[in-house]
PDB file of N, CA and C in Angstrom:
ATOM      1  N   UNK A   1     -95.501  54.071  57.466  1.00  0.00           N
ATOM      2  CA  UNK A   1     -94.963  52.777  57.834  1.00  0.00           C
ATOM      3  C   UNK A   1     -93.705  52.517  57.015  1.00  0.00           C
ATOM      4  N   UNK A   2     -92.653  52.298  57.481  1.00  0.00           N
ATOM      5  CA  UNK A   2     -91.078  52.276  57.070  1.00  0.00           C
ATOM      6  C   UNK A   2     -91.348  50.520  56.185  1.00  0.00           C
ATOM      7  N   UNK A   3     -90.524  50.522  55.346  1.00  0.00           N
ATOM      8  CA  UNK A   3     -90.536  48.794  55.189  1.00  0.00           C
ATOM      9  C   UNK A   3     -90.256  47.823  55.465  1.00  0.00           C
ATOM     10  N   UNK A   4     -89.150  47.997  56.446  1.00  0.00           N
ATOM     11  CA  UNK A   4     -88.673  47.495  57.246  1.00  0.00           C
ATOM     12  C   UNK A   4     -90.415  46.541  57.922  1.00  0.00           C
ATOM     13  N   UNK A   5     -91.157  47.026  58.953  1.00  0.00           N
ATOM     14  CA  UNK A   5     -92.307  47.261  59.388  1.00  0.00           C
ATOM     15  C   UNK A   5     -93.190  46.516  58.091  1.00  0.00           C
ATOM     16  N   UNK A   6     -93.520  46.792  57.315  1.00  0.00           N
ATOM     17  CA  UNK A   6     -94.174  46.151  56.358  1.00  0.00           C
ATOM     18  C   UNK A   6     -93.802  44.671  56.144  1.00  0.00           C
ATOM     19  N   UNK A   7     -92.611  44.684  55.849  1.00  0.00           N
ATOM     20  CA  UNK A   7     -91.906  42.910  55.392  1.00  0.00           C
ATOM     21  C   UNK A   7     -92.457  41.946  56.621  1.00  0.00           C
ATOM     22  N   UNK A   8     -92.492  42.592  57.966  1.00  0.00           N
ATOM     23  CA  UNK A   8     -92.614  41.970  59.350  1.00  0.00           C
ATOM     24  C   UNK A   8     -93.781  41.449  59.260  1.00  0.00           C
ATOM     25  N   UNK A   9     -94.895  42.358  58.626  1.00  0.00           N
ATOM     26  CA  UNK A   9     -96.597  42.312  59.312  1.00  0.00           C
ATOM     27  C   UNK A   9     -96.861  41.269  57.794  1.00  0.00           C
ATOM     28  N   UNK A  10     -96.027  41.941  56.766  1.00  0.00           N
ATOM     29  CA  UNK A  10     -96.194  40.669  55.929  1.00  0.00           C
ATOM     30  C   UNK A  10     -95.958  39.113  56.125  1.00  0.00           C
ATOM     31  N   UNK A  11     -94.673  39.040  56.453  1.00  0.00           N
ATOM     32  CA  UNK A  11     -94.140  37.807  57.015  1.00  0.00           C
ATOM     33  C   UNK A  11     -95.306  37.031  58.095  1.00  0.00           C
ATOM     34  N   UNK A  12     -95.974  38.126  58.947  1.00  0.00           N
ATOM     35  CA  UNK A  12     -96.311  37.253  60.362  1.00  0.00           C
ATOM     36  C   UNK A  12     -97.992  36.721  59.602  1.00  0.00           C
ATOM     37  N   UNK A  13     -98.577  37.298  58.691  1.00  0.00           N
ATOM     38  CA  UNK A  13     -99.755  36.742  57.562  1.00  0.00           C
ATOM     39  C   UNK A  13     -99.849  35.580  57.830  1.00  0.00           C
ATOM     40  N   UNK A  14    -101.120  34.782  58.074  1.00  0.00           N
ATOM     41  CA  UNK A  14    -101.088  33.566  57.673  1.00  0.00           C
ATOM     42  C   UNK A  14    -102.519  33.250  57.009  1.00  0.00           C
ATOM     43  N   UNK A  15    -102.539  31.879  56.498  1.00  0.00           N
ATOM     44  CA  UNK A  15    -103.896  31.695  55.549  1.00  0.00           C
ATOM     45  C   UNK A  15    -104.921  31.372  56.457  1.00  0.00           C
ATOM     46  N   UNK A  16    -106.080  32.487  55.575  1.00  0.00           N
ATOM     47  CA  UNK A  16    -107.811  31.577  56.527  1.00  0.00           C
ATOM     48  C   UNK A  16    -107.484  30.250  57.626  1.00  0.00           C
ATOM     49  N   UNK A  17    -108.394  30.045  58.352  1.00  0.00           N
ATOM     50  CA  UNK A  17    -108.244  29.231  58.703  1.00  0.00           C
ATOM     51  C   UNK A  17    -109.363  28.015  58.168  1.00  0.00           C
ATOM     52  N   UNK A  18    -109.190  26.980  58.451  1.00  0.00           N
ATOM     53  CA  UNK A  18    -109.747  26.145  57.369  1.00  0.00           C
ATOM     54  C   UNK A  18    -109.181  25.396  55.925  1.00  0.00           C
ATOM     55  N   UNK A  19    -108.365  26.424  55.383  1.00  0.00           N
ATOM     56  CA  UNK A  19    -107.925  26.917  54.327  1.00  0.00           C
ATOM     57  C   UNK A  19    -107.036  25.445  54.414  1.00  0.00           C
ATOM     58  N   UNK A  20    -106.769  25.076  52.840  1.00  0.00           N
ATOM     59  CA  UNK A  20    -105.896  23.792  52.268  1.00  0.00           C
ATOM     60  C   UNK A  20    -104.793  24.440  52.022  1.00  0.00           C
ATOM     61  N   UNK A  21    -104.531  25.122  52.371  1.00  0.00           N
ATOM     62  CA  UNK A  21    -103.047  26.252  51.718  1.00  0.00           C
ATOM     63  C   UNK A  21    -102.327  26.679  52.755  1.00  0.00           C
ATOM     64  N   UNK A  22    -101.102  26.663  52.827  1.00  0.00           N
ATOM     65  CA  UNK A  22    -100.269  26.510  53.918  1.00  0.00           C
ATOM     66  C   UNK A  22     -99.016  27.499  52.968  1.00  0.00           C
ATOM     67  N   UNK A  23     -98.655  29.161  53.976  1.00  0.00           N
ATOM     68  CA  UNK A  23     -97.350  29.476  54.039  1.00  0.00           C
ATOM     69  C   UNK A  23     -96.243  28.689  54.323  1.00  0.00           C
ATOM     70  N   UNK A  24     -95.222  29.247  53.620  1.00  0.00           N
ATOM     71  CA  UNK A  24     -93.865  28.386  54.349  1.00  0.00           C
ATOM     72  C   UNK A  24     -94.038  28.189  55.429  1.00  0.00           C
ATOM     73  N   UNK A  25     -93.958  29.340  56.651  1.00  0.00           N
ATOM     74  CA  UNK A  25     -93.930  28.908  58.115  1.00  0.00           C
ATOM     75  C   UNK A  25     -94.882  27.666  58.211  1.00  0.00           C
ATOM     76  N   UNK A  26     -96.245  27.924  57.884  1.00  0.00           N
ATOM     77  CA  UNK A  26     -97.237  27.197  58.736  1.00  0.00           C
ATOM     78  C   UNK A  26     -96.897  26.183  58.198  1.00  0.00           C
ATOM     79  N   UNK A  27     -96.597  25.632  56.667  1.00  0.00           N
ATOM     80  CA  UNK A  27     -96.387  24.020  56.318  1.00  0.00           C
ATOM     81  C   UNK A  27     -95.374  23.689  56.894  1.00  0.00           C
ATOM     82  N   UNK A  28     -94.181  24.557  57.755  1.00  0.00           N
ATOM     83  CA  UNK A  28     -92.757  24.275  58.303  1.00  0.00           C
ATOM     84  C   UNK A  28     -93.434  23.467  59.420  1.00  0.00           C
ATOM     85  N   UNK A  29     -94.369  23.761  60.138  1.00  0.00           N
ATOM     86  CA  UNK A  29     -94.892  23.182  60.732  1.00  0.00           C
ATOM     87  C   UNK A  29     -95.452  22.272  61.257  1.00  0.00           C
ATOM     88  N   UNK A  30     -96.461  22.426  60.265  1.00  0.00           N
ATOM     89  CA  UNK A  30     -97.438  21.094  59.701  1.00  0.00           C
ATOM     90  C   UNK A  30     -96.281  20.292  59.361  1.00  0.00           C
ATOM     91  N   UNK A  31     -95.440  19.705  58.605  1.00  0.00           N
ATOM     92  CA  UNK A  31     -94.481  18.699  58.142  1.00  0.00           C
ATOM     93  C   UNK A  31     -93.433  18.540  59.084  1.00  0.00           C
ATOM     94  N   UNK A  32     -93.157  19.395  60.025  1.00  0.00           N
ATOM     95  CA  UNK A  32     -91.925  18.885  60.885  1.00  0.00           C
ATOM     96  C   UNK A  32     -90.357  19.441  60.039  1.00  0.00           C
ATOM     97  N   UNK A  33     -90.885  19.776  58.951  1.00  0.00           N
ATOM     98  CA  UNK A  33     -89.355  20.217  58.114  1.00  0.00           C
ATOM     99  C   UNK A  33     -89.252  21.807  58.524  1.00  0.00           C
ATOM    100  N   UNK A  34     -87.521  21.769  58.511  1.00  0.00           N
ATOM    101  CA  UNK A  34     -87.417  23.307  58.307  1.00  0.00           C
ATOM    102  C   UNK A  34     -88.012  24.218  57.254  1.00  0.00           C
ATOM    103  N   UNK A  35     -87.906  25.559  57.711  1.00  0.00           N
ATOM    104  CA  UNK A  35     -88.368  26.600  56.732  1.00  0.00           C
ATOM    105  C   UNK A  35     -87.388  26.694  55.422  1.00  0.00           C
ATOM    106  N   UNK A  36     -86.135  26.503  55.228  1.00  0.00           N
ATOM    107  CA  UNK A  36     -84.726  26.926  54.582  1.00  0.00           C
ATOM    108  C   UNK A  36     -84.838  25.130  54.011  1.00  0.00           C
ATOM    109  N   UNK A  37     -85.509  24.142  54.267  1.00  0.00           N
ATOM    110  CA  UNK A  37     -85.126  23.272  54.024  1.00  0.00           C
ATOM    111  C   UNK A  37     -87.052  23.073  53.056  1.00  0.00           C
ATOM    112  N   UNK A  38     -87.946  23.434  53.451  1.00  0.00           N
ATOM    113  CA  UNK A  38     -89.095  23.864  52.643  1.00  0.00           C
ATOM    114  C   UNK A  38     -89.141  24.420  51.318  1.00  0.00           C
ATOM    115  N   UNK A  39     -88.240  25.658  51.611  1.00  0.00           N
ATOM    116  CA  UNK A  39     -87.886  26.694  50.499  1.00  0.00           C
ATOM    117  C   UNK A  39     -86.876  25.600  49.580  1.00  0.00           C
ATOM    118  N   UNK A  40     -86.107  24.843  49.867  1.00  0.00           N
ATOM    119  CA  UNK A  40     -85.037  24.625  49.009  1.00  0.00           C
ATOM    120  C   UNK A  40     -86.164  23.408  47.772  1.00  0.00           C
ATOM    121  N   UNK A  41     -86.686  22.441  48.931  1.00  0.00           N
ATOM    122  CA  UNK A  41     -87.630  21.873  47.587  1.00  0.00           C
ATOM    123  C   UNK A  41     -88.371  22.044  47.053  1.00  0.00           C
ATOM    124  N   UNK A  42     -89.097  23.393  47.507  1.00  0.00           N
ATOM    125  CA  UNK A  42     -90.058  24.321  46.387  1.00  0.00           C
ATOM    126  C   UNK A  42     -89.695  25.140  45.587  1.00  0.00           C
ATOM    127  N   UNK A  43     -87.999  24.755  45.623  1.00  0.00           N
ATOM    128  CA  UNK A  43     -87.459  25.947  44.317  1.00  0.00           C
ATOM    129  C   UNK A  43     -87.004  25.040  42.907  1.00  0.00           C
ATOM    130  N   UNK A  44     -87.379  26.025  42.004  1.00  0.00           N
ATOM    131  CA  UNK A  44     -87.781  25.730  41.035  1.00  0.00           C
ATOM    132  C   UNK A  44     -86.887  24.244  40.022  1.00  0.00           C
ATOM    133  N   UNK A  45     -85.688  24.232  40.691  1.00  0.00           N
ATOM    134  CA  UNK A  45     -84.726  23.769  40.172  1.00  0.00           C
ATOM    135  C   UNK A  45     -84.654  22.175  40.472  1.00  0.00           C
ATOM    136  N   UNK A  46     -85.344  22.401  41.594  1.00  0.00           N
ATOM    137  CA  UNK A  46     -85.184  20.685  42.666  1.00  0.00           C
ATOM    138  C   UNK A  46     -87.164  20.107  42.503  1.00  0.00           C
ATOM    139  N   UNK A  47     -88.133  21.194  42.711  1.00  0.00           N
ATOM    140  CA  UNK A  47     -89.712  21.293  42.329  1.00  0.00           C
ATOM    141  C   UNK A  47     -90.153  19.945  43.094  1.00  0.00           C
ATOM    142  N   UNK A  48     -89.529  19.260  43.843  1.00  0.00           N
ATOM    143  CA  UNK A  48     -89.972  18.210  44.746  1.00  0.00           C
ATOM    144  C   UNK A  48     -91.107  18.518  45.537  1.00  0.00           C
ATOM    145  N   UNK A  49     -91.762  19.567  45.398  1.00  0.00           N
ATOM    146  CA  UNK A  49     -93.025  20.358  46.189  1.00  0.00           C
ATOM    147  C   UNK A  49     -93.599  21.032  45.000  1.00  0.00           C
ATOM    148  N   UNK A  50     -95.279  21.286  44.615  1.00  0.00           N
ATOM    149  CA  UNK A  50     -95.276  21.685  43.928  1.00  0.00           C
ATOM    150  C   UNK A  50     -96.162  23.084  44.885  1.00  0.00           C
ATOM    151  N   UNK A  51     -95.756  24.387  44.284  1.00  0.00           N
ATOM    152  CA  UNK A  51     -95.802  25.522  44.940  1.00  0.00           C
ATOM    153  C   UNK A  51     -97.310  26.246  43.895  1.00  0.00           C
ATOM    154  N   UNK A  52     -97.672  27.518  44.747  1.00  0.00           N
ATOM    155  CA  UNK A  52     -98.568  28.454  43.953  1.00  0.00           C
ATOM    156  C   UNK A  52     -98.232  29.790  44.761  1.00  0.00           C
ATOM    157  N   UNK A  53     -98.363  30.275  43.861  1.00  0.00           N
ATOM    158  CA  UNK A  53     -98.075  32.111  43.761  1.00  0.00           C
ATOM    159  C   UNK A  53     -98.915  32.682  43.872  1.00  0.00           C
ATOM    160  N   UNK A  54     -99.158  33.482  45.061  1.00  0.00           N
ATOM    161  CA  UNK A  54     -99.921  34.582  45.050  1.00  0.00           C
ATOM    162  C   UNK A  54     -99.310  35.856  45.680  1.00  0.00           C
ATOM    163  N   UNK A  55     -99.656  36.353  44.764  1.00  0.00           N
ATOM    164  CA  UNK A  55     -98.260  37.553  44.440  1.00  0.00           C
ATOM    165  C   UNK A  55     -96.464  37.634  45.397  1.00  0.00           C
ATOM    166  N   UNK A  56     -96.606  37.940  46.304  1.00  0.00           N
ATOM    167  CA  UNK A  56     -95.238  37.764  46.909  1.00  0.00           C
ATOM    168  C   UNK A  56     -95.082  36.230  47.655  1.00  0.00           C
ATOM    169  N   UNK A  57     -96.138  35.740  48.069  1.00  0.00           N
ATOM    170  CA  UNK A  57     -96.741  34.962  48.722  1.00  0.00           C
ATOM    171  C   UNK A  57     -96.490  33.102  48.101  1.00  0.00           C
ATOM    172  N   UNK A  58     -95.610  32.243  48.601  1.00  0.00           N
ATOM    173  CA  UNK A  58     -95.500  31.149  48.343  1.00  0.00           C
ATOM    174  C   UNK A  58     -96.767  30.085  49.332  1.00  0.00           C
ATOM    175  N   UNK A  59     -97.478  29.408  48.235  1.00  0.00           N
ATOM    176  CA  UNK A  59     -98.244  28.972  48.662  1.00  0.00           C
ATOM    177  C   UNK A  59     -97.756  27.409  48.736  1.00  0.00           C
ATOM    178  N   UNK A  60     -98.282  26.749  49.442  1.00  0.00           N
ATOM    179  CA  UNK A  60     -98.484  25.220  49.187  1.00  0.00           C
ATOM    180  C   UNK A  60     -99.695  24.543  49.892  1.00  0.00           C
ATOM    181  N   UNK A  61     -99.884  23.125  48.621  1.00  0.00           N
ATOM    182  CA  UNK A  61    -101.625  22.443  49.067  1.00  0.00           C
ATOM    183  C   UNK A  61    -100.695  21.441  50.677  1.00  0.00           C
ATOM    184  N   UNK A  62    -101.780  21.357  51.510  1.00  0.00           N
ATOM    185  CA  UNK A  62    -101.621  20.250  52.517  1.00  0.00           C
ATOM    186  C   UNK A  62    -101.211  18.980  51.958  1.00  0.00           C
ATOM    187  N   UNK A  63    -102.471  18.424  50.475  1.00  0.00           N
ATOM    188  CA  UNK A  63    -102.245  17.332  50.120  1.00  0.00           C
ATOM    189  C   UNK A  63    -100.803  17.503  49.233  1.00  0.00           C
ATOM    190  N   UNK A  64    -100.383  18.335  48.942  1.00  0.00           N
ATOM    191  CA  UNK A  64     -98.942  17.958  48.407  1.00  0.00           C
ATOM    192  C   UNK A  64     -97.689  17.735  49.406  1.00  0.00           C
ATOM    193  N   UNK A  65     -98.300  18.588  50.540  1.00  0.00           N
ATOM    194  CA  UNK A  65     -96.958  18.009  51.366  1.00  0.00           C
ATOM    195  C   UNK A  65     -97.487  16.842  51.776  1.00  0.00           C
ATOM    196  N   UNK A  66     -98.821  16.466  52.434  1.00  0.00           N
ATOM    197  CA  UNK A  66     -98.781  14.902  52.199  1.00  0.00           C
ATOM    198  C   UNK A  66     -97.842  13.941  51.236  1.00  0.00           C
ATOM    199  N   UNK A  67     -98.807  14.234  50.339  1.00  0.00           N
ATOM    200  CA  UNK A  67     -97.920  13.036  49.003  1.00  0.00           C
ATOM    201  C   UNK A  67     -96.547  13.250  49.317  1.00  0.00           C
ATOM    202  N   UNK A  68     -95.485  14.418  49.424  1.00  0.00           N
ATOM    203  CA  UNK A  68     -94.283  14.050  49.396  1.00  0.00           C
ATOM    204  C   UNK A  68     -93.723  13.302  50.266  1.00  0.00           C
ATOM    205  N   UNK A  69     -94.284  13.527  51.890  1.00  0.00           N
ATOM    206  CA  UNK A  69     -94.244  12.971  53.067  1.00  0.00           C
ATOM    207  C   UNK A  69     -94.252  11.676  53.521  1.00  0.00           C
ATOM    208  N   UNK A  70     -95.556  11.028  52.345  1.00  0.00           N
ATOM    209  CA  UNK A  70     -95.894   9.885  52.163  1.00  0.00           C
ATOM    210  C   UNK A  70     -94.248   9.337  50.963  1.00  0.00           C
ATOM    211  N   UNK A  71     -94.023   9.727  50.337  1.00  0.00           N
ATOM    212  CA  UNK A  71     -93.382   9.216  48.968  1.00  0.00           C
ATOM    213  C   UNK A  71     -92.089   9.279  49.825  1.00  0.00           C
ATOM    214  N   UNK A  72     -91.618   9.615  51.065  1.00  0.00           N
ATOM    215  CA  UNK A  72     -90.380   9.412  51.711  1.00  0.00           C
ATOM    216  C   UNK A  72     -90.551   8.410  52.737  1.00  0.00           C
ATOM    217  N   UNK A  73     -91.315   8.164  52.868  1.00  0.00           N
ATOM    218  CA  UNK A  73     -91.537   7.330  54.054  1.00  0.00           C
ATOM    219  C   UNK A  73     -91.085   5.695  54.095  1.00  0.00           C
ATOM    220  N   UNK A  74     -90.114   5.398  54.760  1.00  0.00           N
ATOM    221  CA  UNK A  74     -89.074   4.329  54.966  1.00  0.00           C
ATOM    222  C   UNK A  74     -90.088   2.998  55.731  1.00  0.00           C
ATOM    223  N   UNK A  75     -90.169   1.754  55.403  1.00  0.00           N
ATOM    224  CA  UNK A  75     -90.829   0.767  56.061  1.00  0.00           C
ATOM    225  C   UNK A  75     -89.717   0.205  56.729  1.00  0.00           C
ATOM    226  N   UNK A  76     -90.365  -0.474  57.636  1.00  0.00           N
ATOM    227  CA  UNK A  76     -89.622  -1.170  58.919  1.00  0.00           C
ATOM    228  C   UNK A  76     -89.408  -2.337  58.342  1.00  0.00           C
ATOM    229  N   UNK A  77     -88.240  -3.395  59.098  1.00  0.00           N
ATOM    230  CA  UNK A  77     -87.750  -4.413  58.563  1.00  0.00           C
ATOM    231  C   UNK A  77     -89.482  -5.267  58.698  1.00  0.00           C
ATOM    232  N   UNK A  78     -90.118  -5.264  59.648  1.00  0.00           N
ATOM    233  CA  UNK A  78     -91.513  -6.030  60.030  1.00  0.00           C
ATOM    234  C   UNK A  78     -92.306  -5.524  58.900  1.00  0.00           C
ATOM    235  N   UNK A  79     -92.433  -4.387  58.727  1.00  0.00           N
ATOM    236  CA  UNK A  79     -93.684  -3.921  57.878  1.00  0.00           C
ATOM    237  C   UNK A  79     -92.996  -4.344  56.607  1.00  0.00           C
ATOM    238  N   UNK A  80     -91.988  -4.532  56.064  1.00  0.00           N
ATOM    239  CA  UNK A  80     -91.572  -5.080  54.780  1.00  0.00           C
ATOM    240  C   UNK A  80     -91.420  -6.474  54.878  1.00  0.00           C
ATOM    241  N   UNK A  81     -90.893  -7.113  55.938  1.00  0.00           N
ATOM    242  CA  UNK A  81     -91.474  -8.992  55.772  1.00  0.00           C
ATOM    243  C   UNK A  81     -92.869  -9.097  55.732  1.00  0.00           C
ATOM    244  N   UNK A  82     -93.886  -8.496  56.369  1.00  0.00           N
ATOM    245  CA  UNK A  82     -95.487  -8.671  56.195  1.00  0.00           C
ATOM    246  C   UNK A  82     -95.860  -8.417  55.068  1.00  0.00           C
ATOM    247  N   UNK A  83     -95.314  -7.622  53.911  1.00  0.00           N
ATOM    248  CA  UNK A  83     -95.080  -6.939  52.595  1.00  0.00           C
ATOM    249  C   UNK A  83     -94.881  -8.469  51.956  1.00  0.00           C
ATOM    250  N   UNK A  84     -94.222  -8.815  51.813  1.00  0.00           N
ATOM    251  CA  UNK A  84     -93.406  -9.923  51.043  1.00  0.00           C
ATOM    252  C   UNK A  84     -94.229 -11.220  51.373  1.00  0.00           C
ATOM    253  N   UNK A  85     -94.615 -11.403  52.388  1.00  0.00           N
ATOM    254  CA  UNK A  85     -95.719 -12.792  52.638  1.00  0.00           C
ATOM    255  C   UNK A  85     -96.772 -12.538  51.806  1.00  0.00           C
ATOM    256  N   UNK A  86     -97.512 -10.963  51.479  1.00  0.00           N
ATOM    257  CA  UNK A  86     -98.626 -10.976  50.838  1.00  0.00           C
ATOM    258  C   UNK A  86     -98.576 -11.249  49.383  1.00  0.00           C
TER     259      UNK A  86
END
């Protein structure tokens, strides 16, 4: 098997199913964000995602792309006057 061939069957991998752990692709997914735009806040420099390593393999929890998902999330002019009455 050339490596070329290897990187591919690696790449197309994805986690158990069930599983709280999400590849780039599949969390590209799950979140609606790009892959190139995934990678950029799970790198080390920006860490706005917090990542896990398994060996070549970038991991991430569901509940962290939650929380970040949640921690961007913009309220409506309504949902922020109903905010302010309480």
């Amino acid at each position: 098997m050339e490596a070329t061939e290897t990187r591919q069957i690696r790449r197309r991998a994805v986690t158990p199913e069930g599983s709280d752990y999400l590849r780039i692709p599949e969390a590209s997914v799950y979140c609606g964000l790009s892959e190139s735009r995934l990678r950029k806040l799970t790198a080390p420099r920006v860490a706005a995602i917090p990542v896990y390593k398994d060996g070549a393999s970038t991991l991430i929890h569901k509940r962290d792309l939650d929380a970040y998902m949640a921690s961007k999330r913009q309220y409506s002019r309504h949902e922020a006057a109903q905010a302010a009455l309480l």
